[in-house]
N, C-alpha and C. Protein backbone atom coordinates (compact mmCIF):
# COMPACT_ATOMS: atom_id res chain seq x y z
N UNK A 1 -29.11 116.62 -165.76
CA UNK A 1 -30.45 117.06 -165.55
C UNK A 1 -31.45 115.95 -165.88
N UNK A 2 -31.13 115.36 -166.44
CA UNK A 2 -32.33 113.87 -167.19
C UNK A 2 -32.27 113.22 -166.20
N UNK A 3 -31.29 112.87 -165.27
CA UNK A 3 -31.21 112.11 -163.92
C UNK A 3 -32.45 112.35 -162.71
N UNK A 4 -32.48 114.16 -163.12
CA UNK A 4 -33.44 114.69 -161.78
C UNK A 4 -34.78 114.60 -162.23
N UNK A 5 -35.05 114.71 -163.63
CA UNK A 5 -36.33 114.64 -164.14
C UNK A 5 -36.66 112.72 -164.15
N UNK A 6 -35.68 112.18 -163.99
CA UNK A 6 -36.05 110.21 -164.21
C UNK A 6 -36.46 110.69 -162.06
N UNK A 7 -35.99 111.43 -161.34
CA UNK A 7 -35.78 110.87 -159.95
C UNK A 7 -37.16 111.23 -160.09
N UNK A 8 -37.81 112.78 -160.86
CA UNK A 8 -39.00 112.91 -160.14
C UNK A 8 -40.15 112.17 -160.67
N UNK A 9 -40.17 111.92 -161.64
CA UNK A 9 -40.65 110.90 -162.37
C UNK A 9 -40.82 109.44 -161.45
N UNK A 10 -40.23 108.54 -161.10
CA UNK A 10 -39.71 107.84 -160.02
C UNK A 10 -40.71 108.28 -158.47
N UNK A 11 -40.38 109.38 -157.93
CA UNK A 11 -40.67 109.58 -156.52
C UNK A 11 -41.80 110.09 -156.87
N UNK A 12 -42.60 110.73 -158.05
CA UNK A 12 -43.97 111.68 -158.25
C UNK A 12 -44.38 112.54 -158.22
N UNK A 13 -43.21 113.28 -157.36
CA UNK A 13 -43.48 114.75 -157.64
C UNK A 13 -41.78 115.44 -157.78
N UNK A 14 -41.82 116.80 -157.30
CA UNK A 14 -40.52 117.12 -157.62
C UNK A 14 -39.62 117.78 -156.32
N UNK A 15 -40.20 116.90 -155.25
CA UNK A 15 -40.30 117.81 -153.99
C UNK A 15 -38.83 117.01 -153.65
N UNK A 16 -38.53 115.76 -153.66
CA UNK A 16 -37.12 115.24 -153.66
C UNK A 16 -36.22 115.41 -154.50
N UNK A 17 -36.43 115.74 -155.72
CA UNK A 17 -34.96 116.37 -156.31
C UNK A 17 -34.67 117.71 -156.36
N UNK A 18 -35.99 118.26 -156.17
CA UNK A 18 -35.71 120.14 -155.64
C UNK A 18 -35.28 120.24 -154.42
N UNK A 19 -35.33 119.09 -152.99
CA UNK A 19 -34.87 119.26 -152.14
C UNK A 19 -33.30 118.73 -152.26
N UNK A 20 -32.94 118.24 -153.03
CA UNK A 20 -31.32 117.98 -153.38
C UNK A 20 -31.05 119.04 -153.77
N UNK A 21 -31.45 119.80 -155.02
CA UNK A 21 -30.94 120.61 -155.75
C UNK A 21 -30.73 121.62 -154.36
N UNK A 22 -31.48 122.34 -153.62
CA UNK A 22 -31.46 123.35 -153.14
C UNK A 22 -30.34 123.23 -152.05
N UNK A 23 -30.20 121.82 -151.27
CA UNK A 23 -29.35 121.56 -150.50
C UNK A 23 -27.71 121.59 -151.27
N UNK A 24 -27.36 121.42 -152.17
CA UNK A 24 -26.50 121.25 -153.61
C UNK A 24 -26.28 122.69 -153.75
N UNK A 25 -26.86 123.40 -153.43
CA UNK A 25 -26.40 124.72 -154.31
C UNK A 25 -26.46 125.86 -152.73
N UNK A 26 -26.67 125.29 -151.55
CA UNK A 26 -26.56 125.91 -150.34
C UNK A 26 -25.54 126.93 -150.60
N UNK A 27 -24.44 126.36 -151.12
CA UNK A 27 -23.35 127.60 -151.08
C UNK A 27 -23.06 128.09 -152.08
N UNK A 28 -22.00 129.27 -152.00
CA UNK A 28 -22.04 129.78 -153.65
C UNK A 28 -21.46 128.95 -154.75
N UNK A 29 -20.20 128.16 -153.68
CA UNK A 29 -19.25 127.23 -154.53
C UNK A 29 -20.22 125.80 -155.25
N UNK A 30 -21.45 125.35 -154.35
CA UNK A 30 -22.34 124.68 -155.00
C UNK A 30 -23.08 125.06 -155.79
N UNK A 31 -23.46 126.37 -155.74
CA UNK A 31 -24.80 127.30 -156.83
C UNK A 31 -23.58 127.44 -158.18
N UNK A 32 -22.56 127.41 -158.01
CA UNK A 32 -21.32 127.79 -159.52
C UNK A 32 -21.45 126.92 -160.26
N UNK A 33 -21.18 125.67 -159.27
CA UNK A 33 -20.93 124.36 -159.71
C UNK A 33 -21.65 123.68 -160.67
N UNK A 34 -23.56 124.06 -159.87
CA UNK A 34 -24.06 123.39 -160.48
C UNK A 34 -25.13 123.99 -161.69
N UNK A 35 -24.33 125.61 -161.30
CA UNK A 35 -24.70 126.24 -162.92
C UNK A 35 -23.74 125.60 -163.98
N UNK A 36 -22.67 125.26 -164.30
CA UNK A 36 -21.54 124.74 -165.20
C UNK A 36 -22.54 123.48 -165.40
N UNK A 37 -23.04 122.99 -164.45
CA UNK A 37 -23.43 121.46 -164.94
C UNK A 37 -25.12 121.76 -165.39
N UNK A 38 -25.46 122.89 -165.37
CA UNK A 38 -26.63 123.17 -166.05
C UNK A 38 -26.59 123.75 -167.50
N UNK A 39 -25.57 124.30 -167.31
CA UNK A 39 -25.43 124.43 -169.05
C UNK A 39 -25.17 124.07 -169.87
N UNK A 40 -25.87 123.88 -170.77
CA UNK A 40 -25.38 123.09 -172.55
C UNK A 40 -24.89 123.98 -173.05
N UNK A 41 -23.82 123.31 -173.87
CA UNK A 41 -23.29 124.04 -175.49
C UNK A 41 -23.50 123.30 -176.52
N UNK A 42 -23.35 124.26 -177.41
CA UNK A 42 -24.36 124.06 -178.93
C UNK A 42 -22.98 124.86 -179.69
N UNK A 43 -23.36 124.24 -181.04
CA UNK A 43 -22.72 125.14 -181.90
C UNK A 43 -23.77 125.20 -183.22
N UNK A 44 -23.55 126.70 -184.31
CA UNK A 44 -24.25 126.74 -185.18
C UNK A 44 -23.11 127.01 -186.40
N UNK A 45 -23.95 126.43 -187.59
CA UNK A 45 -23.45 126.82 -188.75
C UNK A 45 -23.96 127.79 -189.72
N UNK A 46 -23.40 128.85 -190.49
CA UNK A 46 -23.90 129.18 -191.47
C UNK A 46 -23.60 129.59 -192.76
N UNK A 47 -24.00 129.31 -193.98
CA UNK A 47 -23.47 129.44 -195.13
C UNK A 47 -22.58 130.94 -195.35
N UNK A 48 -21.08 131.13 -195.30
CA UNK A 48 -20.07 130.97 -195.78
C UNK A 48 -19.21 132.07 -194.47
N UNK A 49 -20.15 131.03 -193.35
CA UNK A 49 -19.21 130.82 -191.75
C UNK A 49 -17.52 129.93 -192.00
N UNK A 50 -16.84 130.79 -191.56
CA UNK A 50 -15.84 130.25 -191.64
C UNK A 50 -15.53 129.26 -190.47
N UNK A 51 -15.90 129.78 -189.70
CA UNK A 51 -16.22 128.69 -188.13
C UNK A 51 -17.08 128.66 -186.90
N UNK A 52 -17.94 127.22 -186.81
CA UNK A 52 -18.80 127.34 -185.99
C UNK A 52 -18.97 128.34 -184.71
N UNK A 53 -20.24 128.46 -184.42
CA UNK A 53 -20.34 129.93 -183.06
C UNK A 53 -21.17 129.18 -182.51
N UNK A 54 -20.14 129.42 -181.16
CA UNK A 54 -20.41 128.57 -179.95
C UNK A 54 -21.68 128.95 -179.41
N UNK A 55 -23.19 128.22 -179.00
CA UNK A 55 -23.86 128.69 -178.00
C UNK A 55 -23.83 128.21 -176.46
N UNK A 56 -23.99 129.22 -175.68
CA UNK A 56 -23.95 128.82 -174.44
C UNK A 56 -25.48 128.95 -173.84
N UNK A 57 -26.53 127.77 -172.96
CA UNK A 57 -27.56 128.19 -173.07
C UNK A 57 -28.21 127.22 -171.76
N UNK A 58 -29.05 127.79 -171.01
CA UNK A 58 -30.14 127.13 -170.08
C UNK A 58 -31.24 126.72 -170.43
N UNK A 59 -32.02 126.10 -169.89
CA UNK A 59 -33.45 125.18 -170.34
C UNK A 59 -34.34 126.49 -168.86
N UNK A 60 -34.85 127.36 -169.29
CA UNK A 60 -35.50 127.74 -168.35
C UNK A 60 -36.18 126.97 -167.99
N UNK A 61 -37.17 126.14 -168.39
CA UNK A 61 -38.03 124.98 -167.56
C UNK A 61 -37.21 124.29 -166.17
N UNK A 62 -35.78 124.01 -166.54
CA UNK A 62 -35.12 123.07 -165.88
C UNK A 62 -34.95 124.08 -164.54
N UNK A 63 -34.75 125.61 -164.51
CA UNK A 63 -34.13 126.26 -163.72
C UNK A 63 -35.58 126.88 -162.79
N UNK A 64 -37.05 126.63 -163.30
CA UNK A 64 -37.97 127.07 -162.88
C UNK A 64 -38.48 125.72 -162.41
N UNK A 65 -38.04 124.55 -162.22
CA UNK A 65 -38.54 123.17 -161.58
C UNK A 65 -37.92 122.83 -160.60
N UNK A 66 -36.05 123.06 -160.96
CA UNK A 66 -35.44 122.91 -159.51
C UNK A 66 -34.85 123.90 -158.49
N UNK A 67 -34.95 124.78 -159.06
CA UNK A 67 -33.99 126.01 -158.33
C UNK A 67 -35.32 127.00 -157.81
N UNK A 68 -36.07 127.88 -159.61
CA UNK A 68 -36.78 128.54 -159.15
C UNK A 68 -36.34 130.16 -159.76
N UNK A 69 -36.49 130.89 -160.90
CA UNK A 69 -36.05 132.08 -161.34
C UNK A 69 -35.59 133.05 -160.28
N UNK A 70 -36.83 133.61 -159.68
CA UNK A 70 -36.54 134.46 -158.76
C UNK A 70 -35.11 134.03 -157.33
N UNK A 71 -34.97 132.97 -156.94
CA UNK A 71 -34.22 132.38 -156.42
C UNK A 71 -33.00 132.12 -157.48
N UNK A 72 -32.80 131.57 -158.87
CA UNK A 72 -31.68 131.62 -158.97
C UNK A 72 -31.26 133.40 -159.60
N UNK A 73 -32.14 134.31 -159.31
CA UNK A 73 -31.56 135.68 -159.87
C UNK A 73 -31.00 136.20 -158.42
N UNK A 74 -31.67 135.90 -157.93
CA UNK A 74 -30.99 136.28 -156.01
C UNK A 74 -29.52 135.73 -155.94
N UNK A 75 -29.48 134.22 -156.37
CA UNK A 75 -28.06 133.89 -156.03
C UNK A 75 -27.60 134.60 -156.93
N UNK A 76 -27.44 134.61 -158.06
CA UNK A 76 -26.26 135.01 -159.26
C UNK A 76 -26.45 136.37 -158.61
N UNK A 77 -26.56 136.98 -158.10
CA UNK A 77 -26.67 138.76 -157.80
C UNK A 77 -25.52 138.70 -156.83
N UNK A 78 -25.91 137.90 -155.87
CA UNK A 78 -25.01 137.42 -155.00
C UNK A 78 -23.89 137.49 -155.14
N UNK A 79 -23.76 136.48 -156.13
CA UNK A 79 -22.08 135.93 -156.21
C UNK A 79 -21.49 137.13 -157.57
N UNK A 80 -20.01 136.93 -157.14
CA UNK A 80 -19.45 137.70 -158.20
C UNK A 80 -18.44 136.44 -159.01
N UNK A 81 -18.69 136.08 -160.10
CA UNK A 81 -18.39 135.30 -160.87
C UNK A 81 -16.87 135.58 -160.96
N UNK A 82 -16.32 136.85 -160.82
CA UNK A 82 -14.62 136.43 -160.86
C UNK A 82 -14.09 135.53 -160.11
N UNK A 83 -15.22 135.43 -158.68
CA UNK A 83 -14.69 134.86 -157.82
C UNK A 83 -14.58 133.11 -158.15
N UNK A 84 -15.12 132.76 -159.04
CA UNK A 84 -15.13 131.45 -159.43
C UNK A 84 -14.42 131.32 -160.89
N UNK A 85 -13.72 131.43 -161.09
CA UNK A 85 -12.84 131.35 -162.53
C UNK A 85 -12.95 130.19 -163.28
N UNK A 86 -12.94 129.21 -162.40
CA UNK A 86 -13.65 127.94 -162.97
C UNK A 86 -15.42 128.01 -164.07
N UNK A 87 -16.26 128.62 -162.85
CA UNK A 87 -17.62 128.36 -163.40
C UNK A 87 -17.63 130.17 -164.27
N UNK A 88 -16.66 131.25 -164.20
CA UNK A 88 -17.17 132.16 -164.56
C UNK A 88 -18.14 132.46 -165.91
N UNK A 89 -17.52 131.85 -166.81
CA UNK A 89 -18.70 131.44 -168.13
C UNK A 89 -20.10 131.01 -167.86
N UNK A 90 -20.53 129.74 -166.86
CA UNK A 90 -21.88 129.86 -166.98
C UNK A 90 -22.74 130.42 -165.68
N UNK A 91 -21.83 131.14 -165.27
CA UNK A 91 -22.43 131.85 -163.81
C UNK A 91 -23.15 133.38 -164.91
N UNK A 92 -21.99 134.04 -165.62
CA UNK A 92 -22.38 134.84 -165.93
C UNK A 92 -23.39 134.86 -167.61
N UNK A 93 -23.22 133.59 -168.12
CA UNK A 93 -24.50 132.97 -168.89
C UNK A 93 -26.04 132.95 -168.38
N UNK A 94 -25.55 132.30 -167.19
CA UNK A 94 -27.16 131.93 -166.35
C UNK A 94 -27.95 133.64 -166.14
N UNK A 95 -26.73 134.32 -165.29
CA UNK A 95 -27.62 135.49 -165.50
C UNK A 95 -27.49 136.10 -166.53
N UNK A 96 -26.66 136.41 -167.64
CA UNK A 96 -28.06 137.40 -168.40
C UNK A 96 -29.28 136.43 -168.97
N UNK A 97 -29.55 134.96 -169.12
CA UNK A 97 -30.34 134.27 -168.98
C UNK A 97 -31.59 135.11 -168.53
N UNK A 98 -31.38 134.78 -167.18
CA UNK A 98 -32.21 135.42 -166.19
C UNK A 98 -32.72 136.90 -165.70
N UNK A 99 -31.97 137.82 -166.90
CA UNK A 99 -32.57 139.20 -166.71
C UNK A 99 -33.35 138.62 -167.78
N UNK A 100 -33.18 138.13 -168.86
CA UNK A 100 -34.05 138.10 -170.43
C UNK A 100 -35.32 137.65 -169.75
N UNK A 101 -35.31 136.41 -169.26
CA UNK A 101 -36.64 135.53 -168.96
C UNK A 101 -37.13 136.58 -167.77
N UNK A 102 -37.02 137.61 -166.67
CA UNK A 102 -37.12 138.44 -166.20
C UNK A 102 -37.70 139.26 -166.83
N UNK A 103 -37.61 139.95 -167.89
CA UNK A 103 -37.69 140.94 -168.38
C UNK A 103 -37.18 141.97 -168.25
N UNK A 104 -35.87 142.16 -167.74
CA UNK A 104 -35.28 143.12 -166.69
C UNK A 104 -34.54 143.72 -168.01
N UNK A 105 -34.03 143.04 -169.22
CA UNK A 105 -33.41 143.52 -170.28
C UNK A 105 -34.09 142.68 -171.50
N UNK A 106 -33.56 143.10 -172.58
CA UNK A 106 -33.78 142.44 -173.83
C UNK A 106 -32.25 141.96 -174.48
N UNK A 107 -32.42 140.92 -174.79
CA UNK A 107 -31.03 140.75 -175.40
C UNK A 107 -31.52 139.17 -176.00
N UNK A 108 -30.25 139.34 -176.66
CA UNK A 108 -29.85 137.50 -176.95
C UNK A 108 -29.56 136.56 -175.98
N UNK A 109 -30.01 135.62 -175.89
CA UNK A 109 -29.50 134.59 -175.16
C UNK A 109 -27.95 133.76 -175.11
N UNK A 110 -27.88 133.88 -176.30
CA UNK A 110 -26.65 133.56 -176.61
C UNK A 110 -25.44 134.60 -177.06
N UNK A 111 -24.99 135.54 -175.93
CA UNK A 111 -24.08 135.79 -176.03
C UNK A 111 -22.77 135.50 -175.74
């Protein structure tokens, strides 16, 4: 993602790396793909954690600059994440993501 923010940075606006991104994620197998490569993991500690807890998590900014909320809640509705076993973790990360920032539910982000 630092790549697309140096391109728009670079070109001046964000109209050439949102036009990659969108061409990139044309299909579902590209929209999976490049949810896995949108998500960070984190881990947290806490006093008398026996072992770190994994977070799984999106930069809403990043997903409202190149993709677009309402557009990436359309795709993830779309697709059914079994169908990608590979990306199923951050397909189904991104959306409940995207009901929270929605408002469609309340929850943690990091489940």
């Amino acid at each position: 993602m630092f790549q697309l923010y140096r391109w728009k940075d670079y070109s001046g606006s964000f109209d050439e790396p949102r036009c990659w991104i969108l061409d990139a994620i044309s299909t579902d197998d590209g929209f999976a793909s490049m949810a896995t490569r949108m998500m960070s993991t984190g881990t947290s500690h806490s006093w008398g954690d026996r072992v770190s807890k994994v977070h799984n998590m999106f930069n809403r900014e990043t997903i409202e600059d190149f993709i677009g909320i309402n557009v990436a809640k359309a795709r993830c509705d779309a697709i059914n994440p079994a169908d990608f076993s590979e990306h199923e973790l951050s397909l189904r990360t991104l959306h409940n993501h995207l009901e929270i920032w929605l408002g469609i539910k309340e929850g943690d982000l990091f489940y």
